[in-house]
PDB file of N, CA and C in Angstrom:
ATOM      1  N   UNK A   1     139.343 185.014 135.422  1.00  0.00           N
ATOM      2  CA  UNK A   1     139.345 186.312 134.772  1.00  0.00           C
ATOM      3  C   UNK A   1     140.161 187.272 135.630  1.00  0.00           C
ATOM      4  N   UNK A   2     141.119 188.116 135.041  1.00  0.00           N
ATOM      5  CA  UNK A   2     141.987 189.037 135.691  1.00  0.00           C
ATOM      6  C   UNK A   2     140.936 190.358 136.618  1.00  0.00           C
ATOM      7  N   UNK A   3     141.074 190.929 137.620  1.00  0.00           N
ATOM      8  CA  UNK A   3     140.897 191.553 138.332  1.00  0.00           C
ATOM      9  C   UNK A   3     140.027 192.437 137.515  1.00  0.00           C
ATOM     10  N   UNK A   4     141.489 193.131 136.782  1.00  0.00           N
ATOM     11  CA  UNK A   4     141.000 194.212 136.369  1.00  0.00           C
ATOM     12  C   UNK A   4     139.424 194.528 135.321  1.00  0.00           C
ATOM     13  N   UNK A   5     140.103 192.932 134.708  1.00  0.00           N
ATOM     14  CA  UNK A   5     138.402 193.016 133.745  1.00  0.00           C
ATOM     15  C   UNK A   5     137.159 192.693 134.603  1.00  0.00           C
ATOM     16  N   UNK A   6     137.425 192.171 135.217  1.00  0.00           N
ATOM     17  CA  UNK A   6     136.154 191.872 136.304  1.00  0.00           C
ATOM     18  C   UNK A   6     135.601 193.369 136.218  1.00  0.00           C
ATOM     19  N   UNK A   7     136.514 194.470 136.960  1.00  0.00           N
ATOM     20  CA  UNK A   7     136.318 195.519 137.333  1.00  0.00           C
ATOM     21  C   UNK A   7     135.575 196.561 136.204  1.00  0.00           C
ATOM     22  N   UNK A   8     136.067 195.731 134.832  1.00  0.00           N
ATOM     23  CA  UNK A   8     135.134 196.277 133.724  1.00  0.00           C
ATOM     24  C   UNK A   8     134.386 195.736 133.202  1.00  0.00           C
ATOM     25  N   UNK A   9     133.893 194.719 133.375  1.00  0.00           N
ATOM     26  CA  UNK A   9     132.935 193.801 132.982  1.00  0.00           C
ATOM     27  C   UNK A   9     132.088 193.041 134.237  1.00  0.00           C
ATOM     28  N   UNK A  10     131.159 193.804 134.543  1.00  0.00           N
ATOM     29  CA  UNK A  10     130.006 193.525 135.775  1.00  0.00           C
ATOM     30  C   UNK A  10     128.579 193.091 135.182  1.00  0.00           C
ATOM     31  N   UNK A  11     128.771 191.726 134.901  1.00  0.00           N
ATOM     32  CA  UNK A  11     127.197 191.224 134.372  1.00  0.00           C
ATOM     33  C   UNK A  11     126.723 190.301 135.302  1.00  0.00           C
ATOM     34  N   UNK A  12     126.814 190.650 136.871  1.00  0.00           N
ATOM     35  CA  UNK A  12     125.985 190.252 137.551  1.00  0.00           C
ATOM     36  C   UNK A  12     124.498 190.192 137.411  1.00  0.00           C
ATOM     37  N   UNK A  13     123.501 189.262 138.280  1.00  0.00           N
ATOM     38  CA  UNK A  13     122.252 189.223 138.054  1.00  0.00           C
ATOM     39  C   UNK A  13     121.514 189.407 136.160  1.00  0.00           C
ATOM     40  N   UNK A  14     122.724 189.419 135.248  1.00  0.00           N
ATOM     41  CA  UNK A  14     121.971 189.351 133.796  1.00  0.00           C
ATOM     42  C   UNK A  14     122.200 187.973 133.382  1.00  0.00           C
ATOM     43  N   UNK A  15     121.546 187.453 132.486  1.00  0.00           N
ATOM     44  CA  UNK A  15     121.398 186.769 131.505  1.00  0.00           C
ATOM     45  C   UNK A  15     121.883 186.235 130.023  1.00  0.00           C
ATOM     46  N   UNK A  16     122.870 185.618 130.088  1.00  0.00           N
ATOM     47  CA  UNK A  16     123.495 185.387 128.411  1.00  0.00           C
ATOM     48  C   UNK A  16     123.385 184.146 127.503  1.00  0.00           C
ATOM     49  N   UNK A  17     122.489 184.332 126.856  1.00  0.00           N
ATOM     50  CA  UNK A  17     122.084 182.720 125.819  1.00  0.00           C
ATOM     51  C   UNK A  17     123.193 182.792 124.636  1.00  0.00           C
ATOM     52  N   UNK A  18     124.048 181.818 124.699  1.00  0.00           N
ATOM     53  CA  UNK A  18     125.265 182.399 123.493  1.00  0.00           C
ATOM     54  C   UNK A  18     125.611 180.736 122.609  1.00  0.00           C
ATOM     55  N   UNK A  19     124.954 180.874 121.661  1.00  0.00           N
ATOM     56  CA  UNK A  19     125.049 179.810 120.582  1.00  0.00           C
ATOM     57  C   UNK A  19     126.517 179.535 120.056  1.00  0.00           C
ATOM     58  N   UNK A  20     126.619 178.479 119.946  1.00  0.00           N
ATOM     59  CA  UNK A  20     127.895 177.475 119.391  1.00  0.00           C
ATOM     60  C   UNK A  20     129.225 177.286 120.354  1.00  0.00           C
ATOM     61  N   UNK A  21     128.812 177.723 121.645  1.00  0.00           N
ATOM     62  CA  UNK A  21     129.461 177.845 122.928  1.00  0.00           C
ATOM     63  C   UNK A  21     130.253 176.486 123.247  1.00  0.00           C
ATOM     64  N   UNK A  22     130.169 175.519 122.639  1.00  0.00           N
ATOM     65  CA  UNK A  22     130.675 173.995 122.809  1.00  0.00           C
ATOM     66  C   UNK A  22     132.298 174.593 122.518  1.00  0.00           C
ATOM     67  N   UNK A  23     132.066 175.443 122.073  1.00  0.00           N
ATOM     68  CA  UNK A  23     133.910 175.480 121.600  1.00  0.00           C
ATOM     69  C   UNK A  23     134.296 177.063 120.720  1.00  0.00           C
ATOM     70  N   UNK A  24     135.475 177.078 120.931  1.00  0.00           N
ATOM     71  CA  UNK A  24     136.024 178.204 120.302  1.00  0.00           C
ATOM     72  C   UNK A  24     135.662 179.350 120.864  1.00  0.00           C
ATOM     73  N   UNK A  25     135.275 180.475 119.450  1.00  0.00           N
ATOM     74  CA  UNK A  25     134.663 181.722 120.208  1.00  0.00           C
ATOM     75  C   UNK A  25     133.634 181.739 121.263  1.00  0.00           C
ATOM     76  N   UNK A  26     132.718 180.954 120.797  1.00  0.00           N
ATOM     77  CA  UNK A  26     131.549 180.985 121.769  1.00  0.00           C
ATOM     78  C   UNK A  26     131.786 180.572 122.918  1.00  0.00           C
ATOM     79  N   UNK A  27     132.567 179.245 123.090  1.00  0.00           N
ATOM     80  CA  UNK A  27     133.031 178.786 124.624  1.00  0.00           C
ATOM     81  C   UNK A  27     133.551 179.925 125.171  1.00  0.00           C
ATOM     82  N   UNK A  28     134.542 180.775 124.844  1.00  0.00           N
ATOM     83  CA  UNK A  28     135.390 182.057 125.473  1.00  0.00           C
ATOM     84  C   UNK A  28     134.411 182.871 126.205  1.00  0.00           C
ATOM     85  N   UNK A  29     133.321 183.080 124.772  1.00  0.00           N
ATOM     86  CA  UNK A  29     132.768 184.248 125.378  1.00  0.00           C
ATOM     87  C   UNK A  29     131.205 183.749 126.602  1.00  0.00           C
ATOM     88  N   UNK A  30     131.081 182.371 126.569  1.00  0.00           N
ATOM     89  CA  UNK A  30     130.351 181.754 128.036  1.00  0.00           C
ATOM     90  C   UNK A  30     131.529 181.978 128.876  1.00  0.00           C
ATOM     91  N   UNK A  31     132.211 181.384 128.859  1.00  0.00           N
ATOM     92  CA  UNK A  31     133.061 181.629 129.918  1.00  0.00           C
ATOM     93  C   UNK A  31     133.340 183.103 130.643  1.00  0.00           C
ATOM     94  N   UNK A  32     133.882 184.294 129.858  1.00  0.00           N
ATOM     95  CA  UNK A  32     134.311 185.299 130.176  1.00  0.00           C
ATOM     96  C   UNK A  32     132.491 186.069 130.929  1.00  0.00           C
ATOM     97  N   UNK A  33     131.574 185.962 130.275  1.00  0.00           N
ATOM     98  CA  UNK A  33     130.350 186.277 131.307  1.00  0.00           C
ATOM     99  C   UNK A  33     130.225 185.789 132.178  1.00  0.00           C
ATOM    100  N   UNK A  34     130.104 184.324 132.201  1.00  0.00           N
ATOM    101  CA  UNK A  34     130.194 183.150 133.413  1.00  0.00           C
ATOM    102  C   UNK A  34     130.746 184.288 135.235  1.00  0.00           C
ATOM    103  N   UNK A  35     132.304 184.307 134.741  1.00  0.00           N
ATOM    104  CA  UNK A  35     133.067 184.782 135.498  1.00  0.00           C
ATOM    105  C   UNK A  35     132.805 186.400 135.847  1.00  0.00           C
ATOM    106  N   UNK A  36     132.008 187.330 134.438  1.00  0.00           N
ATOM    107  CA  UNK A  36     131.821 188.408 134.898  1.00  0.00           C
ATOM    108  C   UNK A  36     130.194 188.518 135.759  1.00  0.00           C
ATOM    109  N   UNK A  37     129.665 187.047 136.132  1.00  0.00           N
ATOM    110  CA  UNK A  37     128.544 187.633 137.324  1.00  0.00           C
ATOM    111  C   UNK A  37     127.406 186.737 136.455  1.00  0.00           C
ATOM    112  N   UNK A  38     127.542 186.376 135.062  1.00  0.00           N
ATOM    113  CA  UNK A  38     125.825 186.047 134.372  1.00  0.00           C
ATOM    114  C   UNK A  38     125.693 184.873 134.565  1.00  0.00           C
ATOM    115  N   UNK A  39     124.228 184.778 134.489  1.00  0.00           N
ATOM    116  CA  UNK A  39     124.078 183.447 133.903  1.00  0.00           C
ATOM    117  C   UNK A  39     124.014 183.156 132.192  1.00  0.00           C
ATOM    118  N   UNK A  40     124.424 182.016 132.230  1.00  0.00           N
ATOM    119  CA  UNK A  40     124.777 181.738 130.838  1.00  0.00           C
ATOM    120  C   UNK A  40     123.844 180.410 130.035  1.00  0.00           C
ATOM    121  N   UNK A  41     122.826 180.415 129.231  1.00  0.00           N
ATOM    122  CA  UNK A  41     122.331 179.373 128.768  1.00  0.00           C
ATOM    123  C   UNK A  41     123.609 179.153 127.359  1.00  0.00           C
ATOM    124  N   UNK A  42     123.872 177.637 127.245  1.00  0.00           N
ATOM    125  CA  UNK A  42     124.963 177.801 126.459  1.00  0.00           C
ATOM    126  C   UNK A  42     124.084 176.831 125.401  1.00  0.00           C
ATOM    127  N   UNK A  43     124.610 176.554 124.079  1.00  0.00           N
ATOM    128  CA  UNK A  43     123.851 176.260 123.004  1.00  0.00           C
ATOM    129  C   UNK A  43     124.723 175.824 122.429  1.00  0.00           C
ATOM    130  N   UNK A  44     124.490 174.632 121.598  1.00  0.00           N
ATOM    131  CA  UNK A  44     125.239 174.178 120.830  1.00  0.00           C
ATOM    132  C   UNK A  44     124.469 172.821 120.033  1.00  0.00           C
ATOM    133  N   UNK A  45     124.971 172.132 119.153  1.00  0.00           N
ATOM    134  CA  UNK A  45     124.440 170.884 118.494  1.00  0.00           C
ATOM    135  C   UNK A  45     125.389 169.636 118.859  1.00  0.00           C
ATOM    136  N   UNK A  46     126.432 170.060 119.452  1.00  0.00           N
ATOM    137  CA  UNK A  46     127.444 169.208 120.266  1.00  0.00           C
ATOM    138  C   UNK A  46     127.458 169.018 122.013  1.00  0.00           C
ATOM    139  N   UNK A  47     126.907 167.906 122.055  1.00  0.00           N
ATOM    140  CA  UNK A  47     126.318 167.656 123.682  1.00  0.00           C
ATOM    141  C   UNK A  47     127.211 167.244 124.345  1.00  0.00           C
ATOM    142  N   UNK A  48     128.030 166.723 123.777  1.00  0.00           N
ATOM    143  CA  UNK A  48     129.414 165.995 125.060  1.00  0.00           C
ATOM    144  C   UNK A  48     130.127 167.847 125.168  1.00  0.00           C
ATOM    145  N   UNK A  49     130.470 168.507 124.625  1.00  0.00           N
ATOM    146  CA  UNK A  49     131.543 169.094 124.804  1.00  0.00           C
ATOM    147  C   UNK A  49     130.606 170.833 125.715  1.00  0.00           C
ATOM    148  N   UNK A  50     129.504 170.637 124.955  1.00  0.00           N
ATOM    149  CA  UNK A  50     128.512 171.242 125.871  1.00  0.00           C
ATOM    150  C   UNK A  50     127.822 171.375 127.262  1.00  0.00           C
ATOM    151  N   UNK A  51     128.113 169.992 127.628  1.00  0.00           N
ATOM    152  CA  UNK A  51     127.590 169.538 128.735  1.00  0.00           C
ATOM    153  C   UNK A  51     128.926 169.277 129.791  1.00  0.00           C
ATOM    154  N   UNK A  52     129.912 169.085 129.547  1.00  0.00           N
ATOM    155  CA  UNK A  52     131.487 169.326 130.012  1.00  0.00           C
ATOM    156  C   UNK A  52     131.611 170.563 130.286  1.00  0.00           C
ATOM    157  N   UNK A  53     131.470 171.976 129.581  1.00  0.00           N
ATOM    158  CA  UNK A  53     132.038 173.112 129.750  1.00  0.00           C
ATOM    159  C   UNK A  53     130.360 173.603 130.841  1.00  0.00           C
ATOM    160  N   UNK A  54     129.061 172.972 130.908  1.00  0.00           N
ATOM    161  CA  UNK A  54     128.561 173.270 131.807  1.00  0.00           C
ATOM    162  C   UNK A  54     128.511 173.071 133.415  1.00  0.00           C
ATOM    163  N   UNK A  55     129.541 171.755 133.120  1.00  0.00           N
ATOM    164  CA  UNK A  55     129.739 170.815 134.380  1.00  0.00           C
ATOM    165  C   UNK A  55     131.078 172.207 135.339  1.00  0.00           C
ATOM    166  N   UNK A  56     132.169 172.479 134.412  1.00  0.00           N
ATOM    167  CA  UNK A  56     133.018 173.285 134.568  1.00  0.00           C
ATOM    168  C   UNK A  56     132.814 174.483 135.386  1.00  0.00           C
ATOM    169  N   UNK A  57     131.771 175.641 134.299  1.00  0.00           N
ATOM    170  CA  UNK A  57     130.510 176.323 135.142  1.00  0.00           C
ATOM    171  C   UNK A  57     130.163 176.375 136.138  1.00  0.00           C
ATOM    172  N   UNK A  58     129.360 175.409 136.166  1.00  0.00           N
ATOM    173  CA  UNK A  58     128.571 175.090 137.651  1.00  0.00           C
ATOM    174  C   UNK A  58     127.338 176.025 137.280  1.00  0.00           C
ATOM    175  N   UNK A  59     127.452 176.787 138.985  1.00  0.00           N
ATOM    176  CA  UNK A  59     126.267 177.339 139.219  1.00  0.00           C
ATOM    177  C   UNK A  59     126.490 178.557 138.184  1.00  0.00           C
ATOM    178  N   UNK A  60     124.643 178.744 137.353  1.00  0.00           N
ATOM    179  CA  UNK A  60     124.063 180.037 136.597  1.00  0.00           C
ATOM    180  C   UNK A  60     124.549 179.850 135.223  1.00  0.00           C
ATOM    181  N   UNK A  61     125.098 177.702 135.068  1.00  0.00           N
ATOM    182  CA  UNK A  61     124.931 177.677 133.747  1.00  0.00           C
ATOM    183  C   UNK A  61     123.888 176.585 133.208  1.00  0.00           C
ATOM    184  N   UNK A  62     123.223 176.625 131.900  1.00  0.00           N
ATOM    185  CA  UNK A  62     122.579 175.336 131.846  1.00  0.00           C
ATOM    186  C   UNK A  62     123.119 174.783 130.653  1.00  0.00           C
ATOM    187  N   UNK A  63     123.021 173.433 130.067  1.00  0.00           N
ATOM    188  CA  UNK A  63     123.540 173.362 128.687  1.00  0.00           C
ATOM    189  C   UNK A  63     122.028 173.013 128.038  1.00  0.00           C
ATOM    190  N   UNK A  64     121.741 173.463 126.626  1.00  0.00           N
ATOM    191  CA  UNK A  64     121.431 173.445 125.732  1.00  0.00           C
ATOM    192  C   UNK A  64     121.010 172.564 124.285  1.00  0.00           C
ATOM    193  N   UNK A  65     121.165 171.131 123.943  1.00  0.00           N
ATOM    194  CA  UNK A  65     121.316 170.833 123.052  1.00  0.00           C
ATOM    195  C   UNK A  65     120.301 171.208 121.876  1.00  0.00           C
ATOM    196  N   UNK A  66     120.787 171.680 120.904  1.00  0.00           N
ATOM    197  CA  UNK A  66     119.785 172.582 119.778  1.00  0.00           C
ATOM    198  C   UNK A  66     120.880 173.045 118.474  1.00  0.00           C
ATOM    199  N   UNK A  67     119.628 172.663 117.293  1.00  0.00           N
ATOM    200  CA  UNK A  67     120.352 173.245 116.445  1.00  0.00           C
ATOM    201  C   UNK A  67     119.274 174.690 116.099  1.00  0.00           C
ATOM    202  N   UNK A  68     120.371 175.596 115.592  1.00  0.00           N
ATOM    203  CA  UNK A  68     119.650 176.988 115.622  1.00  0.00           C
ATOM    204  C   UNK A  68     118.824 177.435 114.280  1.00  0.00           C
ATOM    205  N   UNK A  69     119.106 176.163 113.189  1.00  0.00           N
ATOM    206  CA  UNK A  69     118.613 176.559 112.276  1.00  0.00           C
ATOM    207  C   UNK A  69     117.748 175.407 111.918  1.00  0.00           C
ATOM    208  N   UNK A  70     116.594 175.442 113.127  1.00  0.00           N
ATOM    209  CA  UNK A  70     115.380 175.198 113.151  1.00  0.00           C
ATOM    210  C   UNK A  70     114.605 175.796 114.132  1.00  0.00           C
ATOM    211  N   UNK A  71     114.026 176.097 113.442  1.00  0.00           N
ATOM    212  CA  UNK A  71     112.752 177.340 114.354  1.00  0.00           C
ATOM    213  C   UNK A  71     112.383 176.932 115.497  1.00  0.00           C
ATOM    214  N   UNK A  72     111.814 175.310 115.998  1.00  0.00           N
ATOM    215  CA  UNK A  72     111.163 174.926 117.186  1.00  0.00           C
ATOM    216  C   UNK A  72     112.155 174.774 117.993  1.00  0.00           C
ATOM    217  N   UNK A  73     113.694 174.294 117.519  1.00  0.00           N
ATOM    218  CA  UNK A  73     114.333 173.954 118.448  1.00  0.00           C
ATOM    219  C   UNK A  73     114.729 175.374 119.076  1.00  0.00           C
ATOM    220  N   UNK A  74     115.180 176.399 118.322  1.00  0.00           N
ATOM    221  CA  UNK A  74     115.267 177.656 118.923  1.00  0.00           C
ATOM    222  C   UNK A  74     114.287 178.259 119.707  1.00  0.00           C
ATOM    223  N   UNK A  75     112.864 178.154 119.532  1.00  0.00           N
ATOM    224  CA  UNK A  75     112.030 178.745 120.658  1.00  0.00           C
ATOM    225  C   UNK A  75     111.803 177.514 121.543  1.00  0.00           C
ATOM    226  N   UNK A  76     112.479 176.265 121.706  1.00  0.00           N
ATOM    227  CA  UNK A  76     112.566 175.436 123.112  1.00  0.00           C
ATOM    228  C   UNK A  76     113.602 176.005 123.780  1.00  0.00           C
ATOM    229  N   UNK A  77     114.703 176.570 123.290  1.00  0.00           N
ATOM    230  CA  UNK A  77     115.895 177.128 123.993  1.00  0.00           C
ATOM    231  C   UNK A  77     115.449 178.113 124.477  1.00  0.00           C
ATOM    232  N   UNK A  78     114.719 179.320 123.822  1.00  0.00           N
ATOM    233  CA  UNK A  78     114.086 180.185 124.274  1.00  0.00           C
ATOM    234  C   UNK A  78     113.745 179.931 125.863  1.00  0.00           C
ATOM    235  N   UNK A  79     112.482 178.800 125.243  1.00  0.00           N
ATOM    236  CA  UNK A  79     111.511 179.009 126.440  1.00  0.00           C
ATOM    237  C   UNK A  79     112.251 178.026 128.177  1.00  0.00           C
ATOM    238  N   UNK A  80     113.132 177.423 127.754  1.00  0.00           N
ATOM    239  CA  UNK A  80     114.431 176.718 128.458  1.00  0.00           C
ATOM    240  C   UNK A  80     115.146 177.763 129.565  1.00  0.00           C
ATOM    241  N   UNK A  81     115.607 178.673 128.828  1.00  0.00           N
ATOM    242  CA  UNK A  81     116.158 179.916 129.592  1.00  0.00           C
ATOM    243  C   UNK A  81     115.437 180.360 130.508  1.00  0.00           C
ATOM    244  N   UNK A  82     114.567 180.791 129.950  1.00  0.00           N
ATOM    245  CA  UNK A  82     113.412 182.313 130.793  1.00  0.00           C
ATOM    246  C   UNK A  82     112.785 180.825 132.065  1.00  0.00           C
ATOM    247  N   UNK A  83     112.768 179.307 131.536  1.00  0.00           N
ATOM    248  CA  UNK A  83     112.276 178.679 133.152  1.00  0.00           C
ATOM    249  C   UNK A  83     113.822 178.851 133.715  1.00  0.00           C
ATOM    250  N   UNK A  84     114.272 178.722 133.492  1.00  0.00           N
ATOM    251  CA  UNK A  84     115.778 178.934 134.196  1.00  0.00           C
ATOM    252  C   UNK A  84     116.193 179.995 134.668  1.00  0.00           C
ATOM    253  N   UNK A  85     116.279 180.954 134.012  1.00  0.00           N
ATOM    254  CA  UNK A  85     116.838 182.275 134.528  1.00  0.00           C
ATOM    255  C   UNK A  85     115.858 183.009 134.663  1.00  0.00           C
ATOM    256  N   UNK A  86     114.289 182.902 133.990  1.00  0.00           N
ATOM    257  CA  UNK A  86     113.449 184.049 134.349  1.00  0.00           C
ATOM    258  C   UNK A  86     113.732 185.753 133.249  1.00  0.00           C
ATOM    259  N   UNK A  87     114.809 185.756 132.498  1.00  0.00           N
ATOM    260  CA  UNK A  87     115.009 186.730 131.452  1.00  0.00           C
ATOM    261  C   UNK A  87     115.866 186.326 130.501  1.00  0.00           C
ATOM    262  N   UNK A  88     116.444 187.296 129.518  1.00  0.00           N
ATOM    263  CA  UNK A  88     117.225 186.635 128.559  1.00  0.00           C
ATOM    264  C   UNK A  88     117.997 188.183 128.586  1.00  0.00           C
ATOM    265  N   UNK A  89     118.902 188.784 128.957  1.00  0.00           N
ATOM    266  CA  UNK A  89     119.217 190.367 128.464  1.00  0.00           C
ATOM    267  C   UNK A  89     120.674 190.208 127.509  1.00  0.00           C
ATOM    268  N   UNK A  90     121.120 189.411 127.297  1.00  0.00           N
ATOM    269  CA  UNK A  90     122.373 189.042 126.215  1.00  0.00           C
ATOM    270  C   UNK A  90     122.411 187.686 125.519  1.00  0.00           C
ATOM    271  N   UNK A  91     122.516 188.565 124.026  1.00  0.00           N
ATOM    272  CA  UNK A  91     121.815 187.446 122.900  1.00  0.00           C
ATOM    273  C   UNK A  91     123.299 187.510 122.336  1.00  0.00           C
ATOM    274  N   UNK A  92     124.060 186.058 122.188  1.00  0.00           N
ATOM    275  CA  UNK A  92     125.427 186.098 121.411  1.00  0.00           C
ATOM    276  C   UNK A  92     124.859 184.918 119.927  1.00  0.00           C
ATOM    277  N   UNK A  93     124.525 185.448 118.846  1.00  0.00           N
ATOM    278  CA  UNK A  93     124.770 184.342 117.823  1.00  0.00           C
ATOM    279  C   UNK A  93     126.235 183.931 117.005  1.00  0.00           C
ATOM    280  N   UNK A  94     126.249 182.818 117.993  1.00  0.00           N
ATOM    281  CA  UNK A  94     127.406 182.575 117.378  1.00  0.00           C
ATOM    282  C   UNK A  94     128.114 181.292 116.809  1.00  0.00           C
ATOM    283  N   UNK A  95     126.618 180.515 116.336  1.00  0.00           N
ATOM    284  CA  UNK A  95     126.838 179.326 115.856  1.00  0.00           C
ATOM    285  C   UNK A  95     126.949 179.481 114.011  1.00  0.00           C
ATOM    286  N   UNK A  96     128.441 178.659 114.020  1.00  0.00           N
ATOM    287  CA  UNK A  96     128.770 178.569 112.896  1.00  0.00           C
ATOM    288  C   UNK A  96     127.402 177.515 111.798  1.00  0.00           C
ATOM    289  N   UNK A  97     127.393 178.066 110.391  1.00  0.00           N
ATOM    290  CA  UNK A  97     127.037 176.839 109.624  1.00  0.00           C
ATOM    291  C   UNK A  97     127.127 176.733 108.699  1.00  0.00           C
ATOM    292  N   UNK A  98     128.270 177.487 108.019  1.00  0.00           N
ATOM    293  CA  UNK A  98     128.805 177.512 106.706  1.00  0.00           C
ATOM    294  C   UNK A  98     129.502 176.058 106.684  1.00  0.00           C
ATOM    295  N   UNK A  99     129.053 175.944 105.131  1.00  0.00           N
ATOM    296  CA  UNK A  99     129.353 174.265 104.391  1.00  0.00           C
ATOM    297  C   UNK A  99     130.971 174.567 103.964  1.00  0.00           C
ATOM    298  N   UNK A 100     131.392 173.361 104.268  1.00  0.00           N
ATOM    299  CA  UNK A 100     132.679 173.317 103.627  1.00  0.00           C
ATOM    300  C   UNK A 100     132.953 174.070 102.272  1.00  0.00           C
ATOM    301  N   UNK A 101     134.270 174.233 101.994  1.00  0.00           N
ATOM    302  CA  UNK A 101     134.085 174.943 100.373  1.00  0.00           C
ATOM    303  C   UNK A 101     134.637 176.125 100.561  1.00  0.00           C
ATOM    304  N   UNK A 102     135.176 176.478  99.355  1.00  0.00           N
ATOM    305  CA  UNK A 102     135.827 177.624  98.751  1.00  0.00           C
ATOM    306  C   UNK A 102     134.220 179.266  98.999  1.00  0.00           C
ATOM    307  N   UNK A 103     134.731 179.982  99.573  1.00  0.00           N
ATOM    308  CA  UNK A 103     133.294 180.579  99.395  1.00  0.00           C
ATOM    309  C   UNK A 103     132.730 181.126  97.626  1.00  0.00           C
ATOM    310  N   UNK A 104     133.685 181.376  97.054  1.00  0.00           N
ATOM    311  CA  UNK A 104     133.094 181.217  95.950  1.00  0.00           C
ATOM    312  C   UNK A 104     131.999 180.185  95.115  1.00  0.00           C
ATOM    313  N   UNK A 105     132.092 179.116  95.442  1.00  0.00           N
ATOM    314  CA  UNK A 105     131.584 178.139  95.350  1.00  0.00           C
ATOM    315  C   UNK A 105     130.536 177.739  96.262  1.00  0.00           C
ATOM    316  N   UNK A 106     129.832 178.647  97.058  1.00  0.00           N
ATOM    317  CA  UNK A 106     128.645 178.773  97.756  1.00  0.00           C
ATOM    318  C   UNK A 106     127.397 179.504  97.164  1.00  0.00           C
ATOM    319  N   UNK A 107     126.138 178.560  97.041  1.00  0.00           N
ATOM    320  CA  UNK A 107     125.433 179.421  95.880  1.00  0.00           C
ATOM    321  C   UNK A 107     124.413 179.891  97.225  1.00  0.00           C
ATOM    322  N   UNK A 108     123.396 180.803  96.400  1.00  0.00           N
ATOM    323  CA  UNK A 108     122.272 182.072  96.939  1.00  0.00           C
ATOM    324  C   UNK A 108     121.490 181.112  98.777  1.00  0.00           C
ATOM    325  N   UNK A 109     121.296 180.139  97.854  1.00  0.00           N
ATOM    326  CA  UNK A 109     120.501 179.345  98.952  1.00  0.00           C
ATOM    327  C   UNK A 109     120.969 178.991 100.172  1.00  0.00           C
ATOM    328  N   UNK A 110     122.552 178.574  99.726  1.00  0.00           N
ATOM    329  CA  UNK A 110     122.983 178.688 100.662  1.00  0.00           C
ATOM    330  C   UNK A 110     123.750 179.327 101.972  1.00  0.00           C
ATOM    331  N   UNK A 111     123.791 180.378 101.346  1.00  0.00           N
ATOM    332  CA  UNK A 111     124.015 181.828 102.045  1.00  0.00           C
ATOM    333  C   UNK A 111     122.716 182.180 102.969  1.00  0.00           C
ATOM    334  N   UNK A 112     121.419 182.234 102.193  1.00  0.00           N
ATOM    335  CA  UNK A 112     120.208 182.199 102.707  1.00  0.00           C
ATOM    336  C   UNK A 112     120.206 181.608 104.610  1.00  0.00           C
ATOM    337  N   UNK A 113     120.537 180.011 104.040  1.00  0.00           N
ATOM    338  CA  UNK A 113     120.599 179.685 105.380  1.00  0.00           C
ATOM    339  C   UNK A 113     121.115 179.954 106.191  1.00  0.00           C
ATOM    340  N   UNK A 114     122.744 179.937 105.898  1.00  0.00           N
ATOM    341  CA  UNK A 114     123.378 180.580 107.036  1.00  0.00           C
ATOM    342  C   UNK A 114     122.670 182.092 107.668  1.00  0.00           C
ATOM    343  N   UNK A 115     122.650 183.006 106.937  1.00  0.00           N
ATOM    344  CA  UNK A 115     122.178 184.474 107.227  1.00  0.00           C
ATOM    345  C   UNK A 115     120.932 183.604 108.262  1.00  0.00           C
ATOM    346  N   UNK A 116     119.922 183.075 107.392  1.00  0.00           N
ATOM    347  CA  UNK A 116     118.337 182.750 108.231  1.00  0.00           C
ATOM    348  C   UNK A 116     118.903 182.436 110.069  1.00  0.00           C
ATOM    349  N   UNK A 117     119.516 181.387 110.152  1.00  0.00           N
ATOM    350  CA  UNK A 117     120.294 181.165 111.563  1.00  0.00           C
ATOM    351  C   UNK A 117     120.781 181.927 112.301  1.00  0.00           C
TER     352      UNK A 117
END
C-alpha cells in the first residue's frame, strides 16, 4: 500500500470480517485493511483461494470457510472471529449470490435470498 494511503487509512488494533474475500472486490478490500493495521477474518465458500490469500497475509489474518446464506454457518464465523480477534468493528458484506441470468428473469424469491444474505 502507497505511503500516502497508509497515512489515510489507520486501522490498526481494529477488526475486519469481509465476506467473498477469496477474490475480486472482497480480496482488495482484505488486503487494503490487512496493510492498513487490521485484522482481517476473511470469508468465503471457496477454500483453496481463501486459504492462499490467508497464507499471503500472515499475521492478523484467519480464513473462514462459510457460506453466508445460512444462518449457523454465519454465527460460527461470528463466533470464529471474536476467539480470534476478541471484537469485530468492520463488517464488509460482500459475498456475491446472484443466479446466473438476465436480471429480468429473476423472480421475488429469488431476490429475497440474495437481499436475506
Amino acid at each position: 500500500m502507497p505511503q500516502e494511503l497508509h497515512e489515510l487509512l489507520d486501522l490498526s488494533g481494529q477488526v475486519a470480517l469481509v465476506t467473498g474475500a477469496s477474490r475480486g472486490i472482497g480480496r482488495s478490500i482484505a488486503e487494503v485493511f490487512h496493510c492498513a493495521g487490521a485484522g482481517v477474518a476473511l470469508v468465503s465458500r471457496s477454500a483453496e483461494p481463501l486459504e492462499e490469500l490467508a497464507g499471503q497475509l500472515g499475521d492478523r489474518a484467519i480464513s473462514l470457510v462459510a457460506d453466508v446464506a445460512e444462518e449457523a454457518q454465519v454465527n460460527e464465523v461470528v463466533e470464529k472471529t471474536l476467539e480470534a480477534f476478541g471484537r469485530i468493528d468492520i463488517l464488509i458484506n460482500n459475498a456475491g449470490l446472484m443466479s446466473p441470468g438476465p436480471y429480468s428473469d429473476i423472480h421475488a424469491a429469488e431476490w429475497h435470498r440474495v437481499i436475506s444474505a
